[in-house]
Protein backbone atom coordinates (compact mmCIF):
# COMPACT_ATOMS: atom_id res chain seq x y z
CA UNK A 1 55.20 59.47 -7.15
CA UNK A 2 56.48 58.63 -10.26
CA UNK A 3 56.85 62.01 -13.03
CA UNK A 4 53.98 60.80 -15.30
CA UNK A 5 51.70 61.30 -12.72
CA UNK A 6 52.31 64.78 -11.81
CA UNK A 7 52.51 65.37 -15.84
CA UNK A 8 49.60 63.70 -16.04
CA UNK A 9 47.97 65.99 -13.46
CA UNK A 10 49.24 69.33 -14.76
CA UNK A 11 47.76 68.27 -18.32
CA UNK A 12 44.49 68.20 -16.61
CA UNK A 13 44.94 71.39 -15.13
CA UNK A 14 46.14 73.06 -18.15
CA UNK A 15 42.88 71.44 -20.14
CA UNK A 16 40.61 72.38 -17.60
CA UNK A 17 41.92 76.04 -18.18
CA UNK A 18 41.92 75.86 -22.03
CA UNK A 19 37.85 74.77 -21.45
CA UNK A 20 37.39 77.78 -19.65
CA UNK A 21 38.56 80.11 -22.79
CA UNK A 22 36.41 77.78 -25.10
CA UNK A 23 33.55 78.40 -22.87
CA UNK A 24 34.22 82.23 -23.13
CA UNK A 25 34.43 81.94 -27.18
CA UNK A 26 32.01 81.79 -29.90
CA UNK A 27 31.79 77.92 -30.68
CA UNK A 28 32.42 76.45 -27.04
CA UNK A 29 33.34 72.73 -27.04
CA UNK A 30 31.23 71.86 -24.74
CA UNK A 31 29.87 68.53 -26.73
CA UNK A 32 32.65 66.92 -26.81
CA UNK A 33 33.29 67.46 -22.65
CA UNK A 34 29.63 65.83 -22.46
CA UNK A 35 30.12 63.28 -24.65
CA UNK A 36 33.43 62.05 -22.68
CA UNK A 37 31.52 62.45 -19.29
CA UNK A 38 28.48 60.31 -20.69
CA UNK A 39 30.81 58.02 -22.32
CA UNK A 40 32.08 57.58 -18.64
CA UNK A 41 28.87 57.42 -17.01
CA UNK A 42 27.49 54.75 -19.52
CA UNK A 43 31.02 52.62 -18.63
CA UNK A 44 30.19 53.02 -14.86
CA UNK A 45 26.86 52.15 -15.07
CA UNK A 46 26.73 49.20 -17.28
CA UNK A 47 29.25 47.92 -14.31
CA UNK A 48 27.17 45.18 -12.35
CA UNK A 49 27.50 46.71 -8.74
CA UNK A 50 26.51 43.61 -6.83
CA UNK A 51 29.24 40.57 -8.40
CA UNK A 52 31.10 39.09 -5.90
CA UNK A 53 33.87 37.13 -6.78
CA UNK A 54 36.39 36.67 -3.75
CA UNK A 55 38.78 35.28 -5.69
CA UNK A 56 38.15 37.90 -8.91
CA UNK A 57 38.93 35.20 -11.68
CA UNK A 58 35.04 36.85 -13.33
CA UNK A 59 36.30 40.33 -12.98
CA UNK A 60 38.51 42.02 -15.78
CA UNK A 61 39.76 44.54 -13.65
CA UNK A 62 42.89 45.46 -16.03
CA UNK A 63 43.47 45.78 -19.83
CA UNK A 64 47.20 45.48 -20.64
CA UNK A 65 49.38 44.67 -23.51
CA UNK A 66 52.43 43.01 -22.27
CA UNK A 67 51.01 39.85 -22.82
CA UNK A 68 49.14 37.17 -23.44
CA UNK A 69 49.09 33.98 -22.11
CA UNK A 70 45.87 32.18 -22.57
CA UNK A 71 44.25 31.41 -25.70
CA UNK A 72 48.24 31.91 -27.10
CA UNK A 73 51.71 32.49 -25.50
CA UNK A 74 52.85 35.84 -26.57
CA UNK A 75 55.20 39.09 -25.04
CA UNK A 76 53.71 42.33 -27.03
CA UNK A 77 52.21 40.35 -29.39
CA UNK A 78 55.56 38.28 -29.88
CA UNK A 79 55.12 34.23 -29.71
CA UNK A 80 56.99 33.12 -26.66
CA UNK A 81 58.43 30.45 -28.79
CA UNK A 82 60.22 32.69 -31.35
CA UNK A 83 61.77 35.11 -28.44
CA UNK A 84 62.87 31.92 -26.66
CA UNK A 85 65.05 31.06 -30.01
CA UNK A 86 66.28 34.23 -30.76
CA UNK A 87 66.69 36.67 -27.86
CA UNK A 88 67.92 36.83 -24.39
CA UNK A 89 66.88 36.90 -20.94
CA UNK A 90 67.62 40.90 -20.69
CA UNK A 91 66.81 41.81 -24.56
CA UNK A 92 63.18 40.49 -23.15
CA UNK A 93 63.19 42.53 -20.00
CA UNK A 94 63.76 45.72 -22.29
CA UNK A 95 60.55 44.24 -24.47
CA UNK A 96 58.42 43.85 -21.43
CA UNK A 97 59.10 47.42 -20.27
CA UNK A 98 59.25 49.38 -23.58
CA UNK A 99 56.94 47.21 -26.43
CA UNK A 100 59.91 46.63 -28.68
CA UNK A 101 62.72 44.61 -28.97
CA UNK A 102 65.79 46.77 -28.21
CA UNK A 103 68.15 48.27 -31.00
CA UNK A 104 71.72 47.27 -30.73
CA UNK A 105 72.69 50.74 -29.06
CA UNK A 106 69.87 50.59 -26.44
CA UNK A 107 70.87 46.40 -25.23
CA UNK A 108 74.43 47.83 -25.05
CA UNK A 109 73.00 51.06 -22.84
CA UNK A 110 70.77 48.55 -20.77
CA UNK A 111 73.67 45.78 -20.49
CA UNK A 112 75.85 48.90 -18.85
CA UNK A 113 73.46 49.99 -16.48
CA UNK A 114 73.44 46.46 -14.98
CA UNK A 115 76.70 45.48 -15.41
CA UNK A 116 78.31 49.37 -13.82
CA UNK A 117 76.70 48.50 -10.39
CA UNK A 118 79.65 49.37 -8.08
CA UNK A 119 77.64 47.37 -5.12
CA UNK A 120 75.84 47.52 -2.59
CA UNK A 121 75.87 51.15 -0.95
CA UNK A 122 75.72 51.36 2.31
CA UNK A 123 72.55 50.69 3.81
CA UNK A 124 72.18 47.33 1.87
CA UNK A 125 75.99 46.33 2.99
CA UNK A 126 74.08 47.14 6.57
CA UNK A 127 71.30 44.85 5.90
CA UNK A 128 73.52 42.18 4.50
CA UNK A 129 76.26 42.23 7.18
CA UNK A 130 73.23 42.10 9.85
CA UNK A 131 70.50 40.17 8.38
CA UNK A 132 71.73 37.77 5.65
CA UNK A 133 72.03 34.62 7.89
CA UNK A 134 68.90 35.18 9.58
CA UNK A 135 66.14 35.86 7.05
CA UNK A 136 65.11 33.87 4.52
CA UNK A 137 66.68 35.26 0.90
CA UNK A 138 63.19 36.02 0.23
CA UNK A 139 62.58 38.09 2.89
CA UNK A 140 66.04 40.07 2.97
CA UNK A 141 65.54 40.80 -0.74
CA UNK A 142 62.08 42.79 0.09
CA UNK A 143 63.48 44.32 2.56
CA UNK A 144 66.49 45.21 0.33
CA UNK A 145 64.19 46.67 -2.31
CA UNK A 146 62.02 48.80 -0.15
CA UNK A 147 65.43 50.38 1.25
CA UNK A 148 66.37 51.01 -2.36
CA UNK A 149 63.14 53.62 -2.77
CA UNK A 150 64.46 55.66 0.43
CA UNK A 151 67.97 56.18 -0.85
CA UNK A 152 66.83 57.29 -4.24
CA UNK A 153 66.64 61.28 -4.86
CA UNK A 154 63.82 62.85 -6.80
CA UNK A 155 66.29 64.03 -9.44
CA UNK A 156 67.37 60.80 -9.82
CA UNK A 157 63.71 59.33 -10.28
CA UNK A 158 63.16 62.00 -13.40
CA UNK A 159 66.26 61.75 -14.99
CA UNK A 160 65.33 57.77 -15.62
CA UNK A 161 61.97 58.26 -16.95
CA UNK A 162 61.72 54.36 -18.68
CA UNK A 163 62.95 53.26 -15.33
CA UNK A 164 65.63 50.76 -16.85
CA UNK A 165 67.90 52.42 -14.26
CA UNK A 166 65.81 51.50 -11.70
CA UNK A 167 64.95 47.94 -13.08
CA UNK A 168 68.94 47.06 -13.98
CA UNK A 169 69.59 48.04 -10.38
CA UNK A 170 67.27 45.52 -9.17
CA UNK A 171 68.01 42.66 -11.05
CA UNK A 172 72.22 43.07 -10.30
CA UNK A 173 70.95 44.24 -6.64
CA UNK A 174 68.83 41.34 -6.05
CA UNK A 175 71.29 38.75 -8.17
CA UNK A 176 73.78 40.04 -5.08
CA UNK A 177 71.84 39.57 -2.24
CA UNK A 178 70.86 36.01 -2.95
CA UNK A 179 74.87 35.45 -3.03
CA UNK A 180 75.49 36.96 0.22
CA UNK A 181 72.22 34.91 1.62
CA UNK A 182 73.32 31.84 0.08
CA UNK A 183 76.82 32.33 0.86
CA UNK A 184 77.96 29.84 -2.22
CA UNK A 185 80.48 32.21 -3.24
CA UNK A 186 83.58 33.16 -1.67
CA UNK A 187 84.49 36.29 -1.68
CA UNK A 188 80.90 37.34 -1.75
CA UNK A 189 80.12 39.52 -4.63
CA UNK A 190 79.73 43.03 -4.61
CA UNK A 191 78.80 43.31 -8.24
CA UNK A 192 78.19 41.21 -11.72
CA UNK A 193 80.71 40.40 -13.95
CA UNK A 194 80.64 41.86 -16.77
CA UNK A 195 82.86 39.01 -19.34
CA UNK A 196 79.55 36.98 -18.04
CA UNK A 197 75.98 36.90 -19.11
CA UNK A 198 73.14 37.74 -16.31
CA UNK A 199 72.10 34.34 -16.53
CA UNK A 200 75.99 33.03 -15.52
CA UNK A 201 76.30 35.47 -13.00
CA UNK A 202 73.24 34.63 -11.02
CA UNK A 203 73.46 30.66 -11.45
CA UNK A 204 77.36 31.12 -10.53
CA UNK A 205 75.66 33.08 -7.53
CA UNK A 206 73.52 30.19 -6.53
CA UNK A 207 75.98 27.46 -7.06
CA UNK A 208 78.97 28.69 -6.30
CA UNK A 209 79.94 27.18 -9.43
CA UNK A 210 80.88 28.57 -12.87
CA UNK A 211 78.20 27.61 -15.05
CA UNK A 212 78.91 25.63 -18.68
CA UNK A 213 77.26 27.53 -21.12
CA UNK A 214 74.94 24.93 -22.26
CA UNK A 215 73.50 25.76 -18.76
CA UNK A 216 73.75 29.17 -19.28
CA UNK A 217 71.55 28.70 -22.09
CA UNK A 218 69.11 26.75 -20.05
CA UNK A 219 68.50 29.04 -17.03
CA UNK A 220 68.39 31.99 -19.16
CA UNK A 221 65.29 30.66 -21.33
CA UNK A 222 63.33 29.62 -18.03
CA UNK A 223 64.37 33.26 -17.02
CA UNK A 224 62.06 34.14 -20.24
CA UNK A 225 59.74 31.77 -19.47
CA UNK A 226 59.03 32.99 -15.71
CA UNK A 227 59.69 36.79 -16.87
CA UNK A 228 55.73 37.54 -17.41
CA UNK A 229 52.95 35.85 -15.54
CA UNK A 230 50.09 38.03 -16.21
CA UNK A 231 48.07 39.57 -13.64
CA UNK A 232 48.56 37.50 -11.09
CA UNK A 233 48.70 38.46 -7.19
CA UNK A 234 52.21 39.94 -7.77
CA UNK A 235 51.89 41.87 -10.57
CA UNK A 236 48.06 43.14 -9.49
CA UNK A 237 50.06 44.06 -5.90
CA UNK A 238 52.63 46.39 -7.78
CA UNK A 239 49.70 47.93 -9.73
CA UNK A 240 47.65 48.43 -6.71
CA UNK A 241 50.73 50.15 -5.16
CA UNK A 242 51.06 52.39 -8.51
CA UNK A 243 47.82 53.06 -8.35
CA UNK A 244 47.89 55.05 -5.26
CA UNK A 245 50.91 57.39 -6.44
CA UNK A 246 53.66 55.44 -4.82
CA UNK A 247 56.91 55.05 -6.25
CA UNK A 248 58.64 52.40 -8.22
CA UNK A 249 60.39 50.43 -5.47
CA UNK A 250 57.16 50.83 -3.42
CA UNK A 251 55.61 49.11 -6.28
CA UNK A 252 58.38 46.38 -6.60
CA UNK A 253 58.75 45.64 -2.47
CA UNK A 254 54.42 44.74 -2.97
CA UNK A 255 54.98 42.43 -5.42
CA UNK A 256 57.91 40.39 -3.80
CA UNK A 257 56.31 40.59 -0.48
CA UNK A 258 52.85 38.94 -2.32
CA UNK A 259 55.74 36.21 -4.53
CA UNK A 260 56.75 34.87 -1.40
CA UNK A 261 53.28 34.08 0.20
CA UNK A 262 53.51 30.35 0.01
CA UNK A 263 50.15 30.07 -2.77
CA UNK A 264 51.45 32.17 -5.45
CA UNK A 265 52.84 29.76 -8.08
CA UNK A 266 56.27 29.08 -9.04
CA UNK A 267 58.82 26.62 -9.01
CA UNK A 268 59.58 25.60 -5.27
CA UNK A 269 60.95 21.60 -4.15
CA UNK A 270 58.09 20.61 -2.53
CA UNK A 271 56.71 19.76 -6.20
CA UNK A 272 59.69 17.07 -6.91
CA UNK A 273 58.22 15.42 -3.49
CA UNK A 274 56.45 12.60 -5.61
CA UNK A 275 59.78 11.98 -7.76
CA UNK A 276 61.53 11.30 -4.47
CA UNK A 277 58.96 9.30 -2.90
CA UNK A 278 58.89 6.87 -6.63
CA UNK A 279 61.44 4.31 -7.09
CA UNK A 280 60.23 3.12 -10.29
CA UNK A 281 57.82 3.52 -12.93
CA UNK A 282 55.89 0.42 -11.22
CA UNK A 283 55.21 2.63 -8.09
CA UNK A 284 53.26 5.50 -9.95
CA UNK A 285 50.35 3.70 -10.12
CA UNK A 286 49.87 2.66 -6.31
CA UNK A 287 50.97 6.00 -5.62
CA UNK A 288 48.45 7.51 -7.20
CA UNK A 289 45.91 4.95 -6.09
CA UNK A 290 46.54 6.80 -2.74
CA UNK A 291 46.46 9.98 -4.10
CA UNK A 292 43.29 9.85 -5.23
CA UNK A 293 41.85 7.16 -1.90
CA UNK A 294 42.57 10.48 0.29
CA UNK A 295 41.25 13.17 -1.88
CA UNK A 296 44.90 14.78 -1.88
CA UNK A 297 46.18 16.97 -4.52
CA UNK A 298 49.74 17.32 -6.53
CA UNK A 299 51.34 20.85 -6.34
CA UNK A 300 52.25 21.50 -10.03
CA UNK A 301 49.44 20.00 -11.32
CA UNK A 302 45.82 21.85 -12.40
CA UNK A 303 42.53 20.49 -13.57
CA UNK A 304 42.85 23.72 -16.31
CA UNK A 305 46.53 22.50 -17.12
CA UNK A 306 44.84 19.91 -19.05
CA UNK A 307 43.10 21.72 -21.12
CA UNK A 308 45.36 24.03 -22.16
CA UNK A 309 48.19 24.14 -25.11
CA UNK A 310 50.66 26.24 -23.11
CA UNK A 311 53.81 26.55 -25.61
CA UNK A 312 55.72 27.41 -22.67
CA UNK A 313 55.43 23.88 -20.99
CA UNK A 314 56.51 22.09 -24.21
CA UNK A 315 60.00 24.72 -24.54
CA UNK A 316 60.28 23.70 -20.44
CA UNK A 317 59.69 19.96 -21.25
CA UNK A 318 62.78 20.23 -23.48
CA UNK A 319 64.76 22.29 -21.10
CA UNK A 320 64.03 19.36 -18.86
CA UNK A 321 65.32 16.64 -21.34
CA UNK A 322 68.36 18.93 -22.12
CA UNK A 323 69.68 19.19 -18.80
CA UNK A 324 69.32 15.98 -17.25
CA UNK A 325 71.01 14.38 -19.79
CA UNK A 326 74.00 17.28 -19.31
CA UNK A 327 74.24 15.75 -15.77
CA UNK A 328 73.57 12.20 -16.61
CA UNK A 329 69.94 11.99 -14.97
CA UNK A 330 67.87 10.75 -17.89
CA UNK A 331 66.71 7.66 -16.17
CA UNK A 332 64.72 10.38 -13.57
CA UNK A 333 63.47 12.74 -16.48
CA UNK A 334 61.87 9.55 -17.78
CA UNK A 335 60.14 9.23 -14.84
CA UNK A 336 59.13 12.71 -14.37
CA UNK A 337 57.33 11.91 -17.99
CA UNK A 338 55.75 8.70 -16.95
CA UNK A 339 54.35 10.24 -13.98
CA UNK A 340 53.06 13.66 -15.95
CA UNK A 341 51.41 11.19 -18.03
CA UNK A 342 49.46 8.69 -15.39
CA UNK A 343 48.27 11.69 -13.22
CA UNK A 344 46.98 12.94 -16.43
CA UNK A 345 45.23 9.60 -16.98
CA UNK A 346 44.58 8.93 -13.88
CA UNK A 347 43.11 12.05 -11.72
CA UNK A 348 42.60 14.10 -15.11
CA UNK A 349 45.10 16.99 -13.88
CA UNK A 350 47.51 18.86 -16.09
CA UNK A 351 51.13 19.93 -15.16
CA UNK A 352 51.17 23.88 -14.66
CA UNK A 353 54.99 25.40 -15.62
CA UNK A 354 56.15 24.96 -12.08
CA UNK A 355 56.27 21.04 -12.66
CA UNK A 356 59.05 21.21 -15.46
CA UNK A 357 60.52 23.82 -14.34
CA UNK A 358 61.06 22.95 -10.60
CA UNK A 359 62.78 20.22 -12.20
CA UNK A 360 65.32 22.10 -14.22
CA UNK A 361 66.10 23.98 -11.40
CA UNK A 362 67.12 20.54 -9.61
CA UNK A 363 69.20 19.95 -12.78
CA UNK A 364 71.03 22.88 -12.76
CA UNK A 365 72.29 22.67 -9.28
CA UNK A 366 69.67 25.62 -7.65
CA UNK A 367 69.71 25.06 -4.21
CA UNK A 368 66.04 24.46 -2.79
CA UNK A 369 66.35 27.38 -1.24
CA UNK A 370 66.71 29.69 -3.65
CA UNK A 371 64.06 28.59 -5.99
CA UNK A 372 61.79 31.13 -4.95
CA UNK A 373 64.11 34.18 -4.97
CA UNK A 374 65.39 32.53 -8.48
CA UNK A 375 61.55 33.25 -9.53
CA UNK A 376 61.40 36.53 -8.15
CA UNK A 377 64.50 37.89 -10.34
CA UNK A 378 63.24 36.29 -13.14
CA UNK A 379 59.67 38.66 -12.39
CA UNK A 380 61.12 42.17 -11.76
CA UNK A 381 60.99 42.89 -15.58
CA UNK A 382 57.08 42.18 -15.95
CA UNK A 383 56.31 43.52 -12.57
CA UNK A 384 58.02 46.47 -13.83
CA UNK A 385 56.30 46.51 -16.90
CA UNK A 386 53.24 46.29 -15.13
CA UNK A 387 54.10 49.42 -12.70
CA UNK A 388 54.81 51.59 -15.96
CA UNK A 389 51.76 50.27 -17.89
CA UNK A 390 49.16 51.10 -14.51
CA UNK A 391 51.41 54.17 -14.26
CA UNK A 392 51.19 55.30 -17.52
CA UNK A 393 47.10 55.47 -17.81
CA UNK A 394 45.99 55.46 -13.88
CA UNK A 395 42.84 55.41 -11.96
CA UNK A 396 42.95 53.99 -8.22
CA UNK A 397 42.17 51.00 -7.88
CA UNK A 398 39.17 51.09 -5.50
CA UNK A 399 36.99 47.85 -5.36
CA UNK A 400 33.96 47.75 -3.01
CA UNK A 401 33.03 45.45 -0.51
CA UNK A 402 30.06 43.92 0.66
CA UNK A 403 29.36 43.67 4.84
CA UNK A 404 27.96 41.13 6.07
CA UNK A 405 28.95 41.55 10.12
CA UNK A 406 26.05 42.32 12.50
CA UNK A 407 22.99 44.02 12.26
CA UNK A 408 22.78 47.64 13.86
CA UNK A 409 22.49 46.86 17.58
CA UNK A 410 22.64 49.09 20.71
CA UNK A 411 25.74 49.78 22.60
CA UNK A 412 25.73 47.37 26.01
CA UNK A 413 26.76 48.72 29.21
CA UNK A 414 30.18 48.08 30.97
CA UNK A 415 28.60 45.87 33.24
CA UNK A 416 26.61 43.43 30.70
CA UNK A 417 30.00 43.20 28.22
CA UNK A 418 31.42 39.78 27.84
């Protein structure tokens, strides 16, 4: 459980003991304990008890302020836009977790907590020598991660109360495992480099290839982009899991076992599907002719992207631009655009971030494969954030359901069952 909690809990018991002496003095402050219990009872009761929502996109079940990412694109309160131009991939992850932007002497305490892994420790060189040819990255990464929260000691846990420990450790230890998975590199890593940015390290992991730093540059601002979703499956998982007093890597193995369910959105190859089927701007048309004949739908694309100004897509439309023409694909880029446009036109859908940035990720070399577990790196800062935030002002979270199996009936004999 993390420390907050049980600090949490012996504030509470120290209160309830300093209400006792109040109640024993002269001026007992007893109307401000029944104004905070009305004030609670009010809340509760102005709660509609019989909404049902099975999807819960009507229910505001969690106020946060990492970010926000509808009406405008910002990370604690900072325009996506401006951190994009200016900061990094892991100068972001410390903003996520801690509401600022870090000082010079924090980065460079952050940057050598991920950079001083000295690898894998033994039960995760187990796992790899056993299991990393016959899982899917995805799947030995969560398994990874929940082996992480068995090996760490409760000393350990409150000497790192921020958790960056905890978070640098996943994003080298994950980085690592989707080398050995991959098996692009040879010899397989046991650790980052540190003469190397994160974002070199893990798209030299994935390609086997060391990276040019104009594509450095690239994967590191869709790390940005992807870092924060919101409270999406994922990140409502890992607060779910906080919620109930589990740990931090409890927290973290929820929300990549939810990221690789295959309806959570993110960049994946079976969105470039149309791009491949296309030999020409003269086929979009016809293409979407059938499209629309059958009643069929294009993954990447969203009736509500239509509608929206999402900063994010324009930055990942650039991206887009920038790196085909670093690997001389402008001619398909053009037709990525041309096809964004007539769907628009044509089935009145907007592209969702996936769409431009499945397409980087083709650009840069990413192996289909590892799109996913690309995505999930990207997410353990804001699914961290997310754990400290629920962890840091917690109530279980407890929704109700509503039965509607059989009425009460009597229990038949063994002889009349089935």
């Amino acid at each position: 459980m993390f420390r907050r909690v049980h600090e949490a809990r012996r504030g509470f018991t120290v209160g309830r003991a300093r209400r006792s002496e109040c109640m024993s003095s002269e001026q007992p402050q007893r109307p401000e304990f029944l104004k905070t219990g009305l004030e609670r009872l009010v809340h509760q009761m102005s709660i509609t008890p019989d909404v049902y929502d099975p999807g819960l996109e009507s229910i505001i079940a969690v106020e946060t302020e990492i970010a926000e990412l509808h009406e405008r694109q910002t990370y604690r309160g900072y325009p996506i836009p401006q951190l994009v131009e200016n900061s990094t991939f892991i100068e972001v992850c410390y903003l996520l977790m801690n509401d600022e932007l870090p000082s010079l002497d924090f980065l460079a305490d952050f940057q050598t907590r991920l950079f001083s892994e000295e690898g894998p420790g033994p039960v995760t060189r187990t796992l790899l020598h056993h299991y990393a040819h016959q899982s899917t990255p995805e799947e030995l990464m969560r398994t990874v991660v929940s082996s992480l929260g068995s090996s760490q000691t409760e000393e350990e846990r409150e000497r790192d109360e921020s958790y960056h420990g905890e978070t640098a450790l996943l994003l080298s230890r994950l980085a690592i495992v989707l080398a050995h998975s991959l098996g692009r590199c040879e010899p397989r890593p046991l650790s980052l480099d540190s003469q190397y940015s994160f974002a070199a390290n893990l798209l030299h992991f994935v390609t086997g290839q060391q990276p040019s730093d104009s594509a450095e540059q690239l994967l590191d601002t869709a790390l940005i982009l992807l870092a924060e979703q919101g409270v999406d499956a994922s990140s409502y998982a890992a607060r779910i899991t906080v919620s109930t007093g589990a740990n931090f890597y409890a927290a973290m193995t929820s929300a990549i076992a939810v990221a690789n369910g295959s309806l959570l959105s993110c960049p994946r190859p079976e969105i470039l599907k149309p791009l491949q089927d296309l030999q020409s701007v003269d086929d979009i048309t016809p293409y979407l002719g059938r499209i629309a004949e059958h009643h069929l739908s294009i993954t990447g694309f969203d009736p509500r992207g239509l509608e929206s100004s999402d900063s994010r897509l324009e930055i990942a439309r650039d991206l887009c631009e920038e790196a085909a023409s670093l690997v001389g694909r402008d001619g398909d880029e053009r037709l990525a655009r041309c096809f964004e446009e007539a769907v628009a036109s044509q089935l009145k859908v907007g592209p969702t971030l996936d769409w431009p940035l499945s397409r980087l990720f083709d650009y840069l070399g990413i192996p289909p494969n590892a799109y996913r577990s690309v995505n999930m790196i990207a997410r353990v800062p804001g699914w961290a954030a997310h754990a400290i935030e629920q962890d840091s002002r917690n109530q279980l979270l407890r929704p109700r359901s509503r039965y509607v199996g059989s009425d009460e009936r009597s229990l038949p004999d063994m002889g009349s069952r089935g």
